[in-house]
Protein backbone atom coordinates (compact mmCIF):
# COMPACT_ATOMS: atom_id res chain seq x y z
CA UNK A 1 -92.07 23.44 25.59
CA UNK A 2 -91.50 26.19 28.10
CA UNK A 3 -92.77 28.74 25.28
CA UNK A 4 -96.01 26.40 24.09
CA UNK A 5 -97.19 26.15 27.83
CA UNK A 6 -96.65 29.95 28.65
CA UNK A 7 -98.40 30.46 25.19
CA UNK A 8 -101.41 28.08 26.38
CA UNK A 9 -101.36 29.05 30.04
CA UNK A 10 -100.53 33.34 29.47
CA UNK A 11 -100.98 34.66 26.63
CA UNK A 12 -104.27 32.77 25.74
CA UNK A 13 -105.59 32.11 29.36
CA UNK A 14 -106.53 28.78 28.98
CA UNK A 15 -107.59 27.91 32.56
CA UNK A 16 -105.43 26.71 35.39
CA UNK A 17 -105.30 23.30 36.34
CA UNK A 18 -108.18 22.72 39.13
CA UNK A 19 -105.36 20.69 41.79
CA UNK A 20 -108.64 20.12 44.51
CA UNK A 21 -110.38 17.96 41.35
CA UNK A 22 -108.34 14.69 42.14
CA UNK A 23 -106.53 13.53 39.17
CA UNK A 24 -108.74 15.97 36.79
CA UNK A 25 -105.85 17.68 35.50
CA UNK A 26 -103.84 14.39 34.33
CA UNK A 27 -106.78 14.36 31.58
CA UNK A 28 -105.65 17.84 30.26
CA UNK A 29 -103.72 17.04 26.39
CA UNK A 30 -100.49 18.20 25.81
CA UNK A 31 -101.53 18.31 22.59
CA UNK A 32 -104.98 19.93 22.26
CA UNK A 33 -107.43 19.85 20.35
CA UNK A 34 -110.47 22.56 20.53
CA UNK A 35 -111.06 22.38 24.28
CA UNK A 36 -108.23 21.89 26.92
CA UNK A 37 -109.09 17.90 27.59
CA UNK A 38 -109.61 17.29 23.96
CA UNK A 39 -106.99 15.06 21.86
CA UNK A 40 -105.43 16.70 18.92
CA UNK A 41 -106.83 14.62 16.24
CA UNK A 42 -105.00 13.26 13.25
CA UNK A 43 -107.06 15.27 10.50
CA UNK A 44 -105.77 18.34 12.49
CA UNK A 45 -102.23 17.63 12.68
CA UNK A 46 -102.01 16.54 9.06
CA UNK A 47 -104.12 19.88 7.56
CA UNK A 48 -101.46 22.10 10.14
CA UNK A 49 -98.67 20.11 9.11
CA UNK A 50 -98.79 19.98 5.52
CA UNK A 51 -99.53 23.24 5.25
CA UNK A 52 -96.34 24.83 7.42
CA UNK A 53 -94.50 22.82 4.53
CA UNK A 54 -96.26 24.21 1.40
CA UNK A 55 -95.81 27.89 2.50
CA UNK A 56 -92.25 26.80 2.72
CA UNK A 57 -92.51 24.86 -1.32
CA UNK A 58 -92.14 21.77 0.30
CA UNK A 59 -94.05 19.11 -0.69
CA UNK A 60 -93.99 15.54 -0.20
CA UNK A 61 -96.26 12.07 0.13
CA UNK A 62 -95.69 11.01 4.13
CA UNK A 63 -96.51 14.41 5.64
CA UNK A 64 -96.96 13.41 9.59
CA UNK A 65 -94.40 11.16 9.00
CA UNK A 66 -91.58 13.73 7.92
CA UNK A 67 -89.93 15.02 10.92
CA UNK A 68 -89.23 11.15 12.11
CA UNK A 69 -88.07 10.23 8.44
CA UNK A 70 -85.66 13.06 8.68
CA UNK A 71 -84.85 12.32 12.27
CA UNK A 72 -83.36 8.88 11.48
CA UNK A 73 -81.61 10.04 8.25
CA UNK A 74 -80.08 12.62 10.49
CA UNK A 75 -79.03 10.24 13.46
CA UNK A 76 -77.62 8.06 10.74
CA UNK A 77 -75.35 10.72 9.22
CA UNK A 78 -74.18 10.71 12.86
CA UNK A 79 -73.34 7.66 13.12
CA UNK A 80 -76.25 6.78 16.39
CA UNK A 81 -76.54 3.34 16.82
CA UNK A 82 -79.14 1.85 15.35
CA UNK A 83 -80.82 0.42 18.74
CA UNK A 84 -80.19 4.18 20.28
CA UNK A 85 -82.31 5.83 17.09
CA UNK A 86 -84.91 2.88 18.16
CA UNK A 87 -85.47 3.73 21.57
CA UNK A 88 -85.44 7.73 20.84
CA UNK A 89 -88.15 7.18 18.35
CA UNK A 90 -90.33 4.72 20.24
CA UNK A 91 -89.67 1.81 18.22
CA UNK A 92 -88.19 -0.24 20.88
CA UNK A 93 -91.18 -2.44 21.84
CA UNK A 94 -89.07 -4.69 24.45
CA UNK A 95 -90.96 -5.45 27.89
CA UNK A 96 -88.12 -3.10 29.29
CA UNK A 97 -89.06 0.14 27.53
CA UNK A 98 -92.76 -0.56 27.55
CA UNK A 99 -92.60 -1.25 31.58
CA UNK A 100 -90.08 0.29 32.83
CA UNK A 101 -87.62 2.57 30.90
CA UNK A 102 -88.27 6.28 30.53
CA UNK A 103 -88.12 6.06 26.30
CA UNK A 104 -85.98 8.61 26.67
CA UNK A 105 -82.30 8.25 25.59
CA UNK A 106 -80.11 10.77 26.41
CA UNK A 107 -76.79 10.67 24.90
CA UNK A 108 -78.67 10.10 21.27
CA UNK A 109 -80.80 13.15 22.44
CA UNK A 110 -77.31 15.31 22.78
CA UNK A 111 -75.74 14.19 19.49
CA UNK A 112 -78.62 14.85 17.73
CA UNK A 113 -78.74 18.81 18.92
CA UNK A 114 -75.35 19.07 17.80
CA UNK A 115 -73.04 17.92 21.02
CA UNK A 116 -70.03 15.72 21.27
CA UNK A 117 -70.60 12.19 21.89
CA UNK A 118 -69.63 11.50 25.48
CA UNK A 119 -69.93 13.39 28.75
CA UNK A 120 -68.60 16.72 29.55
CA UNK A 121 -69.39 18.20 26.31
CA UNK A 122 -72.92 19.74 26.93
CA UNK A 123 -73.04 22.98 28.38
CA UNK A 124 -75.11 26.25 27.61
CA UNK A 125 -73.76 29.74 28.47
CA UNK A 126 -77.23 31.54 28.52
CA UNK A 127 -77.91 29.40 32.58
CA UNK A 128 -74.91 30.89 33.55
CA UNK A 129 -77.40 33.72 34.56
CA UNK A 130 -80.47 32.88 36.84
CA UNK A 131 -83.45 35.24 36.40
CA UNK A 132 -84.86 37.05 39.01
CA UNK A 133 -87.67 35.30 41.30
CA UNK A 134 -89.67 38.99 40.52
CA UNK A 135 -89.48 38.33 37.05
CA UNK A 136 -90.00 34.52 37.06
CA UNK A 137 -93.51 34.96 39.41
CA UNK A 138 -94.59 36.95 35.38
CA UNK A 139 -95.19 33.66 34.40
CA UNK A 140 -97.57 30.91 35.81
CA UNK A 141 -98.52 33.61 38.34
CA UNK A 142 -100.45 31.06 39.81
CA UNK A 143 -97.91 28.59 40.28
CA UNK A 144 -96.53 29.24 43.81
CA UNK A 145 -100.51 29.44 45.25
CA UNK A 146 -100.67 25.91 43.26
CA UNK A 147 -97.39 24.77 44.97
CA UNK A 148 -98.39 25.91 48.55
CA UNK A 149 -102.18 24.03 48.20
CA UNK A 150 -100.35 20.78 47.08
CA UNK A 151 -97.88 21.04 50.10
CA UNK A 152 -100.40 21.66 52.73
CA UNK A 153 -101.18 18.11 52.76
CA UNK A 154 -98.94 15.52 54.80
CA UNK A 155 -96.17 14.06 52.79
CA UNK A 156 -98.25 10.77 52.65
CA UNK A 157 -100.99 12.35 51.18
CA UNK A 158 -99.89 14.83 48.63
CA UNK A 159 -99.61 14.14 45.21
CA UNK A 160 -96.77 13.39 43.92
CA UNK A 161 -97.44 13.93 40.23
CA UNK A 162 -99.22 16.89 40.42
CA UNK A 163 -96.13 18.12 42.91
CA UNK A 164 -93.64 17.02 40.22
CA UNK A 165 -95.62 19.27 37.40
CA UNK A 166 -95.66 22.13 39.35
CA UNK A 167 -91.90 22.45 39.89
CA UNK A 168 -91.32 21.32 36.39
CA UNK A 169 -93.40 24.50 35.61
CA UNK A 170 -91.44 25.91 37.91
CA UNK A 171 -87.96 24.86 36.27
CA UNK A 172 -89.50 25.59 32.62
CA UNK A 173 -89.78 30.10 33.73
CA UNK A 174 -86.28 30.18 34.25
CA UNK A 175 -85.87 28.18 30.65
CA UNK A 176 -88.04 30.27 29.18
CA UNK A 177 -86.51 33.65 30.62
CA UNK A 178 -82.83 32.08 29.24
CA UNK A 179 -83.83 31.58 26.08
CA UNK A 180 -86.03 34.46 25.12
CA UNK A 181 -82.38 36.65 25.62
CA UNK A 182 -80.67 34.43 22.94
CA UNK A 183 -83.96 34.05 20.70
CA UNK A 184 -84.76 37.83 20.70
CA UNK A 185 -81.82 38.82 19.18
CA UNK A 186 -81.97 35.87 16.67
CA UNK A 187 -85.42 37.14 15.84
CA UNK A 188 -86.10 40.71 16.63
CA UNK A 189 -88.67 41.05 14.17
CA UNK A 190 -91.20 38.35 16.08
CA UNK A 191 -94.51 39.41 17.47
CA UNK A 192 -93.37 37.72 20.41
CA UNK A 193 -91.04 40.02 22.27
CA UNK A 194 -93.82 43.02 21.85
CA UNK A 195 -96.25 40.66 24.65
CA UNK A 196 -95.75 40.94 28.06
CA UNK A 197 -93.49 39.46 29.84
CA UNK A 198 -90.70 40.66 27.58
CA UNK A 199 -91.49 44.39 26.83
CA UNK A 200 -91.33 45.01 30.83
CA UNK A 201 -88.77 46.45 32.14
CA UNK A 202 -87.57 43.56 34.08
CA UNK A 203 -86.68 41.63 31.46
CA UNK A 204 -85.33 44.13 29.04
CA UNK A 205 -82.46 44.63 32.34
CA UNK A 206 -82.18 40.73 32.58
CA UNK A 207 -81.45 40.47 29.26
CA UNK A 208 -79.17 43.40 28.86
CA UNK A 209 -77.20 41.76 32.29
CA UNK A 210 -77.32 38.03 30.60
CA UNK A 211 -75.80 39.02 27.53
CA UNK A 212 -72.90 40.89 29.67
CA UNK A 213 -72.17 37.81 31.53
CA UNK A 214 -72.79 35.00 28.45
CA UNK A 215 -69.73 37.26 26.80
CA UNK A 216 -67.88 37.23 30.03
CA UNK A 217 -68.36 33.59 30.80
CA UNK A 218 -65.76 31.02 30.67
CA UNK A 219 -66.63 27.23 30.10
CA UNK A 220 -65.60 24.55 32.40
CA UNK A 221 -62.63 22.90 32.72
CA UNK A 222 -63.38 19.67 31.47
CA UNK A 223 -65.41 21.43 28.22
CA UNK A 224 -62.47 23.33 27.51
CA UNK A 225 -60.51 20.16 27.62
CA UNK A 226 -62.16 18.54 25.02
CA UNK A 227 -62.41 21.83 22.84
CA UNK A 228 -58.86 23.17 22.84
CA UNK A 229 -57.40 20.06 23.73
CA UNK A 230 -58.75 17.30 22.06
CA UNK A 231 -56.06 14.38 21.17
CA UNK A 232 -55.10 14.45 24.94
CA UNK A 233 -59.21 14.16 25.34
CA UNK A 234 -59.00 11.24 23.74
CA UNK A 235 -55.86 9.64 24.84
CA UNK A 236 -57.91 9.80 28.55
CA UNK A 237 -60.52 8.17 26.88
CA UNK A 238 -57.80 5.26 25.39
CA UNK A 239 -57.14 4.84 29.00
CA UNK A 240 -60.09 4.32 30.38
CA UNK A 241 -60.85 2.26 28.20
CA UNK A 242 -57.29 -0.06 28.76
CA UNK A 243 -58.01 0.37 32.80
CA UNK A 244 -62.06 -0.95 31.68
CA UNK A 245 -60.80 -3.92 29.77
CA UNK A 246 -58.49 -5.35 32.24
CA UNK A 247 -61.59 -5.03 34.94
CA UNK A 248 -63.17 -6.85 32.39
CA UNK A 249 -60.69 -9.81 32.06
CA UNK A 250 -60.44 -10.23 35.77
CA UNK A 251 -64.58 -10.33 35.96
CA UNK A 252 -64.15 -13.54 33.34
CA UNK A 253 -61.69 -15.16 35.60
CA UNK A 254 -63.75 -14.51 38.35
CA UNK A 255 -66.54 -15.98 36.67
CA UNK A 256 -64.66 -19.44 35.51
CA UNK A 257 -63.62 -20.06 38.86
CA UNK A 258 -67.84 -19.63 40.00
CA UNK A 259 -68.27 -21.55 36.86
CA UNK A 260 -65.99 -24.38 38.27
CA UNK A 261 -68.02 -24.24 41.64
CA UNK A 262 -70.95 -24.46 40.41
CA UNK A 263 -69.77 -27.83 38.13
CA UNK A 264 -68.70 -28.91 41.28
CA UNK A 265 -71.61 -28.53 43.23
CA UNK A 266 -73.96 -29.92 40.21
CA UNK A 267 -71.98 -33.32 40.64
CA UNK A 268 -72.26 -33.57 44.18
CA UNK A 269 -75.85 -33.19 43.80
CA UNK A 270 -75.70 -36.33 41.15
CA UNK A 271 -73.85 -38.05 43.77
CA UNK A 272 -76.45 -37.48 46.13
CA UNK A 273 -78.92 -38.45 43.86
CA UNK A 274 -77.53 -41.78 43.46
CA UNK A 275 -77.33 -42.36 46.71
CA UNK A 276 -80.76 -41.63 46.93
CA UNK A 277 -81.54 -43.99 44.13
CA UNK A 278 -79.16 -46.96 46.20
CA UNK A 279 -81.21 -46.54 49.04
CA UNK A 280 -84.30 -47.05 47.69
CA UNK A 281 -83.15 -50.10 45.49
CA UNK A 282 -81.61 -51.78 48.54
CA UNK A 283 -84.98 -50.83 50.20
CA UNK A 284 -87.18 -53.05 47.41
CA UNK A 285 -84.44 -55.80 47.83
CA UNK A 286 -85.18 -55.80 51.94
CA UNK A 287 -88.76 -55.83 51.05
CA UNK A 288 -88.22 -58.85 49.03
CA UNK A 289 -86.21 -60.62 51.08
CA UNK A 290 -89.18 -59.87 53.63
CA UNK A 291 -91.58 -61.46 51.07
CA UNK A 292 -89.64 -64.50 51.17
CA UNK A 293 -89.53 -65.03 55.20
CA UNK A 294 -93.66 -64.44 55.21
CA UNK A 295 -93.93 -66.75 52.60
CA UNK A 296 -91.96 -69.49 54.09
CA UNK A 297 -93.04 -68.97 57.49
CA UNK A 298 -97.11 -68.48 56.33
CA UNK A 299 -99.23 -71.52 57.21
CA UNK A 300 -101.88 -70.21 54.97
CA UNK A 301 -102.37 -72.10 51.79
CA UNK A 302 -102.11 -69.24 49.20
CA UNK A 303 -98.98 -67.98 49.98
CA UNK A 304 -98.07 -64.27 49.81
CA UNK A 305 -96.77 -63.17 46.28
CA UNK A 306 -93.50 -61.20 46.12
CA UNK A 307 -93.54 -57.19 46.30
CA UNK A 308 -93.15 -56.50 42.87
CA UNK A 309 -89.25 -55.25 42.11
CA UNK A 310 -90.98 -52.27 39.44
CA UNK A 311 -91.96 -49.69 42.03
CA UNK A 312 -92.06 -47.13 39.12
CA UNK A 313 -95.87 -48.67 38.06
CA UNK A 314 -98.48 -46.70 39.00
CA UNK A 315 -100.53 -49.57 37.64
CA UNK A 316 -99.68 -52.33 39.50
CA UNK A 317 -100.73 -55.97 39.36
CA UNK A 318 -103.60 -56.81 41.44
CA UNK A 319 -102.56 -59.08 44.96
CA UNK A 320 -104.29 -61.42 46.90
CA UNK A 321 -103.86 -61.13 50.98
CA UNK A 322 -106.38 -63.26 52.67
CA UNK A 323 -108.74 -64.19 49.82
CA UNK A 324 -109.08 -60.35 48.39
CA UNK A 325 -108.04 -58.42 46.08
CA UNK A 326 -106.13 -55.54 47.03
CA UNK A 327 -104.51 -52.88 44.81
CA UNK A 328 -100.39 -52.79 45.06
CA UNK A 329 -99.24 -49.73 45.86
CA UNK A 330 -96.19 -48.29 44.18
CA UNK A 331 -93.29 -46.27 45.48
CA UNK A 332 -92.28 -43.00 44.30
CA UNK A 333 -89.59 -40.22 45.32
CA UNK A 334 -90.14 -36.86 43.21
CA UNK A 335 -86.95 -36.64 41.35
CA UNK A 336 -84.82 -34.39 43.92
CA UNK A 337 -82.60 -32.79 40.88
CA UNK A 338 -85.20 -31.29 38.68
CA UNK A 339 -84.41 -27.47 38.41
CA UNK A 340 -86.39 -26.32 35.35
CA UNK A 341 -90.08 -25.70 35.56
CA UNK A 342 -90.85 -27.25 32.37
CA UNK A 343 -89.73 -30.52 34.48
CA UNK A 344 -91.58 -29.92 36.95
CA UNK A 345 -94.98 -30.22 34.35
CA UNK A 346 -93.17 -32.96 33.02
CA UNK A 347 -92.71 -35.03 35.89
CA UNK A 348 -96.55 -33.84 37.33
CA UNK A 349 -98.51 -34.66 33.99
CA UNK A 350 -96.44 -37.16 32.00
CA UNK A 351 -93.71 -39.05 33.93
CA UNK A 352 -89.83 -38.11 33.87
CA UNK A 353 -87.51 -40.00 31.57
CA UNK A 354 -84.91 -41.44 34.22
CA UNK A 355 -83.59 -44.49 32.68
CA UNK A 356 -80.95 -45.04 29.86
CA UNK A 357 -83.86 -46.78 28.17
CA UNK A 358 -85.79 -44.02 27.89
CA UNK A 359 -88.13 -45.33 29.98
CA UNK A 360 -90.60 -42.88 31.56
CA UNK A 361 -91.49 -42.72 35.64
CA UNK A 362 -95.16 -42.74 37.04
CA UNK A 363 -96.70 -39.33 36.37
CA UNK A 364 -97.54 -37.72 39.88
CA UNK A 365 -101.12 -36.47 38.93
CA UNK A 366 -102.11 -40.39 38.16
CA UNK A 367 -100.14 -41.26 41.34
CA UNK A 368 -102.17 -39.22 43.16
CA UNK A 369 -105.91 -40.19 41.18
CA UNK A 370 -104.92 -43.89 41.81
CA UNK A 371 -103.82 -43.83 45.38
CA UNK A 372 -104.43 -40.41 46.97
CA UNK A 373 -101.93 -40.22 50.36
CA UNK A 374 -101.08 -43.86 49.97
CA UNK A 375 -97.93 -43.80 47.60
CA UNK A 376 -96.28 -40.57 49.88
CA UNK A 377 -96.30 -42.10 53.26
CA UNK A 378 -93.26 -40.70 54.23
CA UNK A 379 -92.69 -37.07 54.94
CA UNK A 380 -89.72 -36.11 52.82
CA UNK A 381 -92.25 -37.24 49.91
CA UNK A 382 -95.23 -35.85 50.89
CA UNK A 383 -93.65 -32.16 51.27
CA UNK A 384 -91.59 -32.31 48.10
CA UNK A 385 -94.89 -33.54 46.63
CA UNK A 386 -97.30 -30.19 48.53
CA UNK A 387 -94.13 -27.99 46.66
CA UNK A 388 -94.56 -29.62 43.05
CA UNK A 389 -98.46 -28.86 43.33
CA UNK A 390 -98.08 -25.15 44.52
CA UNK A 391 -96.10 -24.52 41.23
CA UNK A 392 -98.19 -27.16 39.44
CA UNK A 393 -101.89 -25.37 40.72
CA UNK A 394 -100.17 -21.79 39.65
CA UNK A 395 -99.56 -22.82 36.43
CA UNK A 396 -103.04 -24.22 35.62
CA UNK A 397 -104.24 -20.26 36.95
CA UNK A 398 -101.95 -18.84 34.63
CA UNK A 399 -102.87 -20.92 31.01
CA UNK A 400 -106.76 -20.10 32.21
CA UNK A 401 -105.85 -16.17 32.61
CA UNK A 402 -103.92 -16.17 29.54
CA UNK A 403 -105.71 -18.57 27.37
CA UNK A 404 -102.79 -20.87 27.12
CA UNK A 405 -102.00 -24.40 27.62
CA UNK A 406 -100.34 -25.05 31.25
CA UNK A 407 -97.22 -26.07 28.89
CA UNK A 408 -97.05 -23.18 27.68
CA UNK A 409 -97.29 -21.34 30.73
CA UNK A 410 -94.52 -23.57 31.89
CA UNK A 411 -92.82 -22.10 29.46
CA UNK A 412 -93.06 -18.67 29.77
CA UNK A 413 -92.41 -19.10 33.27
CA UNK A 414 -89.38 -20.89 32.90
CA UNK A 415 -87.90 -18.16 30.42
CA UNK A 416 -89.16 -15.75 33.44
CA UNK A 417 -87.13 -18.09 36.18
CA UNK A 418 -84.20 -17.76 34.06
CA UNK A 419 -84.15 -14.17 33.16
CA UNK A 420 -84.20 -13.21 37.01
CA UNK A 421 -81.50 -15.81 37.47
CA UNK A 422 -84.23 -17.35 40.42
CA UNK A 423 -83.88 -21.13 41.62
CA UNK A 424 -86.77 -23.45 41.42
CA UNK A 425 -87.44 -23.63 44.90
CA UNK A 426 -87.03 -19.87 45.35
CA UNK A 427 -89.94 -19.57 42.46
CA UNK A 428 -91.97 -21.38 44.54
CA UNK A 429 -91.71 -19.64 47.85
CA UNK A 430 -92.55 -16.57 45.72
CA UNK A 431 -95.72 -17.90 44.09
CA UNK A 432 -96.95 -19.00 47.89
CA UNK A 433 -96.30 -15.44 49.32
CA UNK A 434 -97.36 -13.12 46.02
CA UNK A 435 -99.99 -14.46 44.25
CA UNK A 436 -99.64 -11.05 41.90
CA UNK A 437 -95.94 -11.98 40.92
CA UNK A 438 -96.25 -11.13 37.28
CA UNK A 439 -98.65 -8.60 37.41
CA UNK A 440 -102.54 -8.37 37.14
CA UNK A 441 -104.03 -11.22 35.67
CA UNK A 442 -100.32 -12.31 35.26
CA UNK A 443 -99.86 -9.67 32.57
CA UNK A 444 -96.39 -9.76 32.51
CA UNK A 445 -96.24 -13.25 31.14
CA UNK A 446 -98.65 -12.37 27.78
């Protein structure tokens, strides 16, 4: 890379990135076609391609495709995990590498140039030597004028990409210095070493110092370990890996005994619920004892009919107070235990299954189309019933964004819930205060 950009930037003056043009220079390719913003097209690569490999008698059907075929075959002689070769080839189309990871895996990376698996076993003698800053300013001359116009700015206004680039540039001189030493005795023969930079002087008594000090220069320690010593390498490794595994046990007892908690806290909250569900039976059998004083003690000649015992019926029978006929309102607690968000629909659109009967409670959308305020007089109700609609309104947003059925987006947000290891009533104080919790246009969730 450090050669192809000096190549691009030096030797065939393509022009310098224009920093003052905003984000301008983010549009320059990598890989180029004819002009510096223009995409290397697939025609191109495969006419370039295939013919590097017939001046070389190779020929073969995939031609683009042979540098990743033989990339796998080689990781597999190594013995790379298969989800490692995945995620250095691009293949790994998880919402983690496509959002967040860097693609880029490391340790496969080092294998695959020919390094021990592990760390401590990478190390190059040619940076033992730093090159000059003199010699270094030969290439990208105009990278410290770049560097000094992006750092004029405040730190809250410079930017940070373009700032990032530049010392990568910046890092990628000193590569390029390194290797030309080892690579122009390799290949004296190249055109290369007869452009400038590396017929001037400077260079010539870099590289005559570097190759002084690369046969002078002593690995260390822990490289020289695993080289001349390896069995005791990898008794250290045995032991780490003893010391890991007991950490390991002692995490699992750990997590039985939050496991145990937790069982114990889930049947305290039955507990409560039945209490809950006590109170409000012995609250129907007070109202019908009620029913039977104002009946006895009524003069009127239709006598008031008993509150009905079924408070779960949204559709109630008709009564008659005083010659009219006035809708019975029924009595309702949102189920206090629901922790899932697919419950949550459930309970909202169709009812919750609550007895051994399988019979289903009043849905709290008809509830609320029937009655309006009437059925949640109290305010324990009322606010448990405002939290079921915020989740319940967010929903019906998402499945019209997404083209899905609010189910569905139950769903997915449920599977969401979980994987964040979020409680229900946490979910819905972050839906009121981030109304761009999975993204734009809830993108995240697709």
């Amino acid at each position: 890379m450090a050669f192809y950009l000096w190549m691009r930037f030096d030797a065939k003056k393509e022009e310098w990135p224009k920093w003052d043009q905003g984000v301008e220079w983010q549009s320059i390719k990598l890989l180029k076609g004819r002009g510096q913003f223009d995409e290397l097209t697939y025609d191109a690569q495969l006419k370039y391609t295939r013919r590097t490999f017939e001046d070389r008698g190779i020929f073969m059907k995939a031609w683009t495709h042979a540098g990743r075929h033989a990339g796998v075959l080689h990781g597999e002689a190594l013995s790379i995990p298969d989800a490692e070769l995945r995620r250095l080839g691009h293949w790994d189309f998880s919402r983690m590498a496509k959002h967040y990871s860097s693609g880029v895996n490391r340790e496969a990376a080092r294998e695959m140039a020919g390094h021990r698996k592990g760390e401590g076993a990478y190390y190059l003698s040619r940076e033992c030597l730093i090159p000059p800053t003199e010699l270094q300013k030969l290439v990208f001359p105009h990278l410290e004028e770049s560097l000094d116009y992006i750092n004029s700015f405040e730190p809250k206004d410079r930017d940070k990409a373009a700032q990032a680039f530049l010392l990568t540039l910046e890092w990628l001189r000193v590569v390029l210095f390194q290797d030309a030493v080892i690579l122009s005795n390799m290949f004296p023969e190249s055109p290369l070493w007869q452009m400038y930079p590396f017929r001037s002087p400077l260079f010539l008594e870099f590289k005559q110092l570097a190759l002084q000090t690369i046969e002078e220069d002593e690995h260390p320690n822990n490289v020289q370990l695993q080289k001349m010593i390896p069995v005791v390498a990898d008794r250290l490794l045995v032991m780490s890996q003893v010391v890991g595994d007991r950490f390991r046990n002692m995490g699992r007892v750990v997590q039985t005994n939050q496991e145990t908690s937790r069982l114990l806290l889930n049947n305290f909250d039955v507990l409560l619920s039945k209490t809950h569900e006590t109170e409000r039976q012995l609250s129907l059998l007070n109202r019908g004892a009620q029913g039977f004083v104002d009946a006895y003690n009524s003069t009127s000649p239709q006598a008031l009919p008993l509150p009905s015992t079924d408070s779960f019926d949204p559709q109630a029978e008709p009564q008659i107070h005083d010659g009219h006929t006035k809708k019975a309102t029924p009595w309702y607690i949102p189920n206090p235990n629901i922790q899932s968000v697919e419950d949550v629909w459930e309970e909202w659109h169709d009812g919750l299954v609550e007895d051994s009967d399988r019979k289903r409670g009043p849905a709290i959308k008809e509830l609320e189309d029937r009655h309006k305020a009437a059925w949640r007089q109290s305010g324990y109700v009322t606010k448990r019933f405002q939290r079921r609609r915020s989740i319940i309104r967010r929903l019906d947003i998402i499945a019209e964004r997404l083209g899905i059925s609010s189910r569905e987006a139950a769903r997915r947000v449920e599977l969401w819930k979980s994987e964040m290891k979020m409680s229900l009533d946490k979910l819905q104080k972050e839906i009121d205060g981030n109304q761009d919790l999975w993204g734009p246009g809830d993108i995240d969730l697709s």
